[in-house]
Protein backbone atom coordinates (compact mmCIF):
# COMPACT_ATOMS: atom_id res chain seq x y z
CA UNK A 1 -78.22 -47.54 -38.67
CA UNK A 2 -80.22 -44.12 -38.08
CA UNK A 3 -77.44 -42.36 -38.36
CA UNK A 4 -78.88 -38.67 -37.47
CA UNK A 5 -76.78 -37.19 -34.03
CA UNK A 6 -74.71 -40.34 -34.02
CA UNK A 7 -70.46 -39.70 -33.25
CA UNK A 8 -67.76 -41.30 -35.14
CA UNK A 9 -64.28 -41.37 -34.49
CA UNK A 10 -62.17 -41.67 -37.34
CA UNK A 11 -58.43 -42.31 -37.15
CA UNK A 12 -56.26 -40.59 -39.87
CA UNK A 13 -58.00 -37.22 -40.80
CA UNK A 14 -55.81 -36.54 -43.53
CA UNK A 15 -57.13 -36.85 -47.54
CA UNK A 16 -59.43 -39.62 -47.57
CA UNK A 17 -60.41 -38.75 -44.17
CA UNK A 18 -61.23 -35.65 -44.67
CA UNK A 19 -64.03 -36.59 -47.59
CA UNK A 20 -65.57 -39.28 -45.33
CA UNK A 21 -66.12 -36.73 -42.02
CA UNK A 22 -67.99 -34.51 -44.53
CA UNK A 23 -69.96 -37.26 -46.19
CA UNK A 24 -70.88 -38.25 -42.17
CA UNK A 25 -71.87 -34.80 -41.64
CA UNK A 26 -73.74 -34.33 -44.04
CA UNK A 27 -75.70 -37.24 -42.71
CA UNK A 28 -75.94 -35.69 -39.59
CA UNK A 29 -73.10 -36.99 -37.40
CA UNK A 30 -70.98 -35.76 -35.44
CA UNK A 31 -67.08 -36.38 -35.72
CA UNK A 32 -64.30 -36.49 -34.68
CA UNK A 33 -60.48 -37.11 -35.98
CA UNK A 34 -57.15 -38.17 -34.88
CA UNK A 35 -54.06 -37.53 -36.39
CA UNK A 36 -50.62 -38.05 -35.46
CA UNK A 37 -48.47 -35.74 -37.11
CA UNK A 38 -50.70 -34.23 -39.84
CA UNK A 39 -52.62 -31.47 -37.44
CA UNK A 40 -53.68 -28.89 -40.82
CA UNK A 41 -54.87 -31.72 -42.52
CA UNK A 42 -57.12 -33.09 -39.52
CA UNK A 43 -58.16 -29.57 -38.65
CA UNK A 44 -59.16 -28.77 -42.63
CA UNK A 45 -61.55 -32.32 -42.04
CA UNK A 46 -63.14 -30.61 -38.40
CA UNK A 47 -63.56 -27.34 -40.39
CA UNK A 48 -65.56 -29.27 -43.10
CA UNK A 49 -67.76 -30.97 -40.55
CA UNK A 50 -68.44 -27.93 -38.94
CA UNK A 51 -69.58 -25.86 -42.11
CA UNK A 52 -72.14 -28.89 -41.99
CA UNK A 53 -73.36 -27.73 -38.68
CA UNK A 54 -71.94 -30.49 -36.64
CA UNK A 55 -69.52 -31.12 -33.90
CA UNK A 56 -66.02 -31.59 -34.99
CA UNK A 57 -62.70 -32.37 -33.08
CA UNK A 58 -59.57 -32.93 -34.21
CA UNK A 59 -57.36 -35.22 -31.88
CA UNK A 60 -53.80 -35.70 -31.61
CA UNK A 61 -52.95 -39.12 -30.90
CA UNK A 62 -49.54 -41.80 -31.57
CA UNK A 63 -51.38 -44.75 -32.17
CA UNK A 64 -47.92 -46.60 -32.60
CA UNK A 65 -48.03 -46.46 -28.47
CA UNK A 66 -50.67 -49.22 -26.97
CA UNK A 67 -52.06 -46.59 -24.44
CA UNK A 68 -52.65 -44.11 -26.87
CA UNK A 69 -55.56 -45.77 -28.19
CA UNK A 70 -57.51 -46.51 -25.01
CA UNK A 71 -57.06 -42.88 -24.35
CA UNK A 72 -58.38 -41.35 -27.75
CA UNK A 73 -61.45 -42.88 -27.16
CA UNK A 74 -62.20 -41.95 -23.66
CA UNK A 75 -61.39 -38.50 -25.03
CA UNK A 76 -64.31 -39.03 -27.44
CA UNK A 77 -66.87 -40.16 -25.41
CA UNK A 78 -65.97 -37.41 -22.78
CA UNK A 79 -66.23 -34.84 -25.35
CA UNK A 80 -68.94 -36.12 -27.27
CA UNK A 81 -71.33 -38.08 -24.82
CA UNK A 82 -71.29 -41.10 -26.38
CA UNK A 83 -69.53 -43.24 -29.33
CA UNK A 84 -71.72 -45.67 -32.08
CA UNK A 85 -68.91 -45.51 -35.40
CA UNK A 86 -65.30 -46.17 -35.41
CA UNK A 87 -63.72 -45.95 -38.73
CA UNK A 88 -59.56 -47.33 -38.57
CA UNK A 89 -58.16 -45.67 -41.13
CA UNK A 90 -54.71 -44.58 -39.46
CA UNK A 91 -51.71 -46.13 -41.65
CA UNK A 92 -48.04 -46.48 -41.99
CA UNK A 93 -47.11 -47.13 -45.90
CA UNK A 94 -43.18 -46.64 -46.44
CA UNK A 95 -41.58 -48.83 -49.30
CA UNK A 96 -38.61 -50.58 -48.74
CA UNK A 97 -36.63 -53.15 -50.37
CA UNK A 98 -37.10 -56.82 -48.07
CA UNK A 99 -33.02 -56.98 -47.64
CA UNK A 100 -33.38 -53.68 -45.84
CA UNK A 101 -36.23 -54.41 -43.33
CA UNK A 102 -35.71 -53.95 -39.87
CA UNK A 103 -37.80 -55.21 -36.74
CA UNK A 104 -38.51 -51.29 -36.34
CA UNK A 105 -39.89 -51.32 -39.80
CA UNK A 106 -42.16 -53.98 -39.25
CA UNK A 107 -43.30 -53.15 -36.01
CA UNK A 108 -43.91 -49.23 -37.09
CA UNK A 109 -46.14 -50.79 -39.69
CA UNK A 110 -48.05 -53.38 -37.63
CA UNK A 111 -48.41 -51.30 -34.53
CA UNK A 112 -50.81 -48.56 -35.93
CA UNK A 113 -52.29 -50.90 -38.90
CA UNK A 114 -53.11 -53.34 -37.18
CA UNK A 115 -52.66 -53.18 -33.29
CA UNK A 116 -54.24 -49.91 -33.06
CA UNK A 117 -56.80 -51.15 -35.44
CA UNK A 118 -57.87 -54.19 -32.28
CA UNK A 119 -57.25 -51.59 -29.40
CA UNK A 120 -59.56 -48.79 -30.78
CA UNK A 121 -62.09 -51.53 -31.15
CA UNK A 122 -61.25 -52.74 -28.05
CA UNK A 123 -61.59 -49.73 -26.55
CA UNK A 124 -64.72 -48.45 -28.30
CA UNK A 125 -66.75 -51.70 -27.69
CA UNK A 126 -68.18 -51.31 -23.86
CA UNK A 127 -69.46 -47.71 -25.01
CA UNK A 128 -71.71 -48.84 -28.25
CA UNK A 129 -72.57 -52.12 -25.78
CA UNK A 130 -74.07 -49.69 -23.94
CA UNK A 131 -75.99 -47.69 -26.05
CA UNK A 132 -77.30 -50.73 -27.73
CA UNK A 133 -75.09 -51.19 -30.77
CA UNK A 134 -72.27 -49.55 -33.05
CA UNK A 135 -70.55 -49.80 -35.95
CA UNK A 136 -66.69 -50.32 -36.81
CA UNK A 137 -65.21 -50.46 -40.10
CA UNK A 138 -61.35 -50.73 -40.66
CA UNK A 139 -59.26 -50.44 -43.75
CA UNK A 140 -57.83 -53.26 -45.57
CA UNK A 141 -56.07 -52.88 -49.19
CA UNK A 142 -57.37 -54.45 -52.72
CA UNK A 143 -54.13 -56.71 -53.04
CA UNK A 144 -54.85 -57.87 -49.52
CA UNK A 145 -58.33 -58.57 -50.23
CA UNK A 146 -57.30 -60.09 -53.34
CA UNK A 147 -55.08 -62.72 -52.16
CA UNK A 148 -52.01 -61.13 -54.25
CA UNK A 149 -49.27 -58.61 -52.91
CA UNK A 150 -48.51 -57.38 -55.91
CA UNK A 151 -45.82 -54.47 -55.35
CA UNK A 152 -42.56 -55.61 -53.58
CA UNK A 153 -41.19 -53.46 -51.00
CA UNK A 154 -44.51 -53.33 -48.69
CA UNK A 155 -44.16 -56.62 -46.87
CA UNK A 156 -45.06 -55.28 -43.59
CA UNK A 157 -48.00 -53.32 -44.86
CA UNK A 158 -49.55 -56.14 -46.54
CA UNK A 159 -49.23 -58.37 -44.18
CA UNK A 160 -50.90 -55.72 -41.29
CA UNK A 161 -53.56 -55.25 -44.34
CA UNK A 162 -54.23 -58.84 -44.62
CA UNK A 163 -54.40 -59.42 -41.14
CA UNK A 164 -57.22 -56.33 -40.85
CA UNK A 165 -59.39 -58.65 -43.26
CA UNK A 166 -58.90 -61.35 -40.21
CA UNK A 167 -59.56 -59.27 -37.33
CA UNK A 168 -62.92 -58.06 -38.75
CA UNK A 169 -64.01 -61.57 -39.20
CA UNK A 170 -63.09 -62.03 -35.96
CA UNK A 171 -64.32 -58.97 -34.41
CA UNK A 172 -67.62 -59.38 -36.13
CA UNK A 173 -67.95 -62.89 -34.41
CA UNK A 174 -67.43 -61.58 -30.96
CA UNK A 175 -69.45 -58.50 -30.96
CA UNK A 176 -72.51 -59.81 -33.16
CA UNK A 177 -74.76 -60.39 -29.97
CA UNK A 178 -73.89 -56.65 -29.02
CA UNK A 179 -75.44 -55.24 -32.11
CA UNK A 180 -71.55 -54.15 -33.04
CA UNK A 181 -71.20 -54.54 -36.91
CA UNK A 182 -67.71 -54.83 -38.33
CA UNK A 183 -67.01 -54.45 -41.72
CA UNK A 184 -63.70 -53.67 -43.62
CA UNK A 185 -63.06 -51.38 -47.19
CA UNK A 186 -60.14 -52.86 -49.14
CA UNK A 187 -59.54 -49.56 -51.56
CA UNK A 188 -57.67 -49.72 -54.72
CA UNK A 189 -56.85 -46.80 -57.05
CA UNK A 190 -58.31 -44.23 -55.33
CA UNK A 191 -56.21 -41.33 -54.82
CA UNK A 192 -52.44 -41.51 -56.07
CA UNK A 193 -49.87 -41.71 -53.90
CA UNK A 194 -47.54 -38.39 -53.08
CA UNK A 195 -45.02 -38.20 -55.95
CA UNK A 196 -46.28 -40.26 -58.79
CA UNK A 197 -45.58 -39.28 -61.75
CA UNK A 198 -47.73 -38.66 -64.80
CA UNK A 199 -46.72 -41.69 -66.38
CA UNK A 200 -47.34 -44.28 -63.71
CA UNK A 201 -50.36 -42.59 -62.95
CA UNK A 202 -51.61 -43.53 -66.92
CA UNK A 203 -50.21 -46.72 -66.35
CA UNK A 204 -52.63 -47.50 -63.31
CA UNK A 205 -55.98 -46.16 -65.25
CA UNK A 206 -55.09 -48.82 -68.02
CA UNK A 207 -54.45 -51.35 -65.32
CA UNK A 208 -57.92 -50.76 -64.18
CA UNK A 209 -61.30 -51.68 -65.96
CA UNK A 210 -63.21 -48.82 -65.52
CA UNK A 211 -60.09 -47.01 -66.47
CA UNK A 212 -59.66 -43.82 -64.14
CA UNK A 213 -58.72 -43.38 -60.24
CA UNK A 214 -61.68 -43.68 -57.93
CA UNK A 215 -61.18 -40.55 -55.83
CA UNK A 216 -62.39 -39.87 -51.93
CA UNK A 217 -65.71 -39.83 -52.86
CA UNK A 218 -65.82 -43.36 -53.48
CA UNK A 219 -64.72 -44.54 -50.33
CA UNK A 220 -67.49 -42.24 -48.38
CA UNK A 221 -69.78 -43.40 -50.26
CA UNK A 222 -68.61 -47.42 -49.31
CA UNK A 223 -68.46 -45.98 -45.92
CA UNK A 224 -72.62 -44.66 -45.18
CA UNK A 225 -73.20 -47.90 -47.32
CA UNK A 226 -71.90 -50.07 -44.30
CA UNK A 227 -72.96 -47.89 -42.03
CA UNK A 228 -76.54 -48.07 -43.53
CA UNK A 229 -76.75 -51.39 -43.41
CA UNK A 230 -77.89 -53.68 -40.52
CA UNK A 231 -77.38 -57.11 -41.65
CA UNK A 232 -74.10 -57.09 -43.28
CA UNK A 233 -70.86 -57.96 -40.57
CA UNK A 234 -67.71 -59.55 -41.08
CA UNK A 235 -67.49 -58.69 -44.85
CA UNK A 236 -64.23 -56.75 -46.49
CA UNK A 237 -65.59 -54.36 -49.72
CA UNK A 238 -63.37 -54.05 -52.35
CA UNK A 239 -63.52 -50.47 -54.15
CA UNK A 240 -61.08 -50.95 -56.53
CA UNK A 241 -62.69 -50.27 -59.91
CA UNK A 242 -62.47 -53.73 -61.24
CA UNK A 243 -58.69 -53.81 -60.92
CA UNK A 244 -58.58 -57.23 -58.78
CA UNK A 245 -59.89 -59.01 -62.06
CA UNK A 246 -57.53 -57.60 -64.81
């Protein structure tokens, strides 16, 4: 894809987020973000985009409710013109122990990693029919990808993970004739998570063969690789530094 004056939406502005809507500025697109509680963060990402000479908006939008999601996009397209490059990364990840779940827990999971995951899509679809083609890419996980959930207390998440690696098979079936590629990025050791300490943070770079975190570049990059491409669809790309085979 000719990616020059193209929009994106990406879901979940904050950290990664923020890396990949400079990395798509800097190809020339313009972007915008949603966020549901983390406003500084989203509005640190538009900043970056604009200091790249692009348009940038950043969105506030509860993807746990169904409507929300129809709704963000129309917001895009009426701001922006069009839509060609939806990029799910919105995602609940809370630990807790399987004796303790709750329906509540598993639905606040499912609803934005996976359900908002089909109704952005969903939603996002007529406008790049229109226009010819598009480009979605959602965000599974490296154990998911794998075939292993290897850390107990994230049921819910790694089920909504696994089920992302379905939906973009199946979403890349459906919208093939439309020119819609769908693609999914299964990250590993990328960035560590709020409040890990020095210690498991060693432990994970010897866990992993090319021993050291990734960091947000390496996910923009995976990112304009899919989105360069025009004859890959239905695929999930680990970026995990080798860790699936150790």
């Amino acid at each position: 894809m000719e990616l020059q004056d193209k929009v994106a939406l990406i879901t979940g502005g904050k950290r990664i987020g923020l890396v990949v809507a400079a990395g798509l500025a800097a190809r020339g697109v313009d972007v915008a973000l949603s966020y549901a509680r983390s406003r500084t963060e989203a509005e640190q990402a538009a900043e970056r985009v604009r200091a790249a000479k692009r348009r940038a908006a950043a969105l506030q939008a509860d993807l746990s409710k169904p409507e929300a999601s129809d709704a963000l996009v129309a917001q895009v397209v009426n701001s922006f013109g069009r839509l060609d490059i939806l990029i799910n990364m919105a995602s609940v990840y809370v630990e807790r122990p399987f004796a303790e779940l709750t329906a509540s827990d598993w639905d606040a999971a499912l609803n934005v990693d996976l359900r908002a995951a089909f109704l952005c899509a969903h939603a996002a679809a007529p406008h790049m029919r229109r226009q010819g083609g598009g480009r979605i890419i959602n965000f599974s996980d490296w154990t998911a990808r794998s075939g292993r959930p290897r850390y107990r207390g994230f049921l819910p998440y790694y089920v909504s993970k696994a089920a992302i690696i379905a939906l973009t098979e199946a979403l890349a079936l459906e919208l093939a004739a439309d020119n819609i590629l769908v693609n999914a990025i299964a990250p590993g050791p990328i960035l560590a998570p709020p409040g890990t300490t020095e210690e498991e943070s060693r432990a994970v770079e010897q866990a992993t063969p090319l021993g050291r975190w990734g960091g947000e570049k390496e996910i923009a990059k995976a990112v304009l690789a899919l989105l360069d491409g025009d004859f890959i669809t239905g695929e999930t790309l680990r970026v995990d530094g080798g860790r699936h085979v150790k």
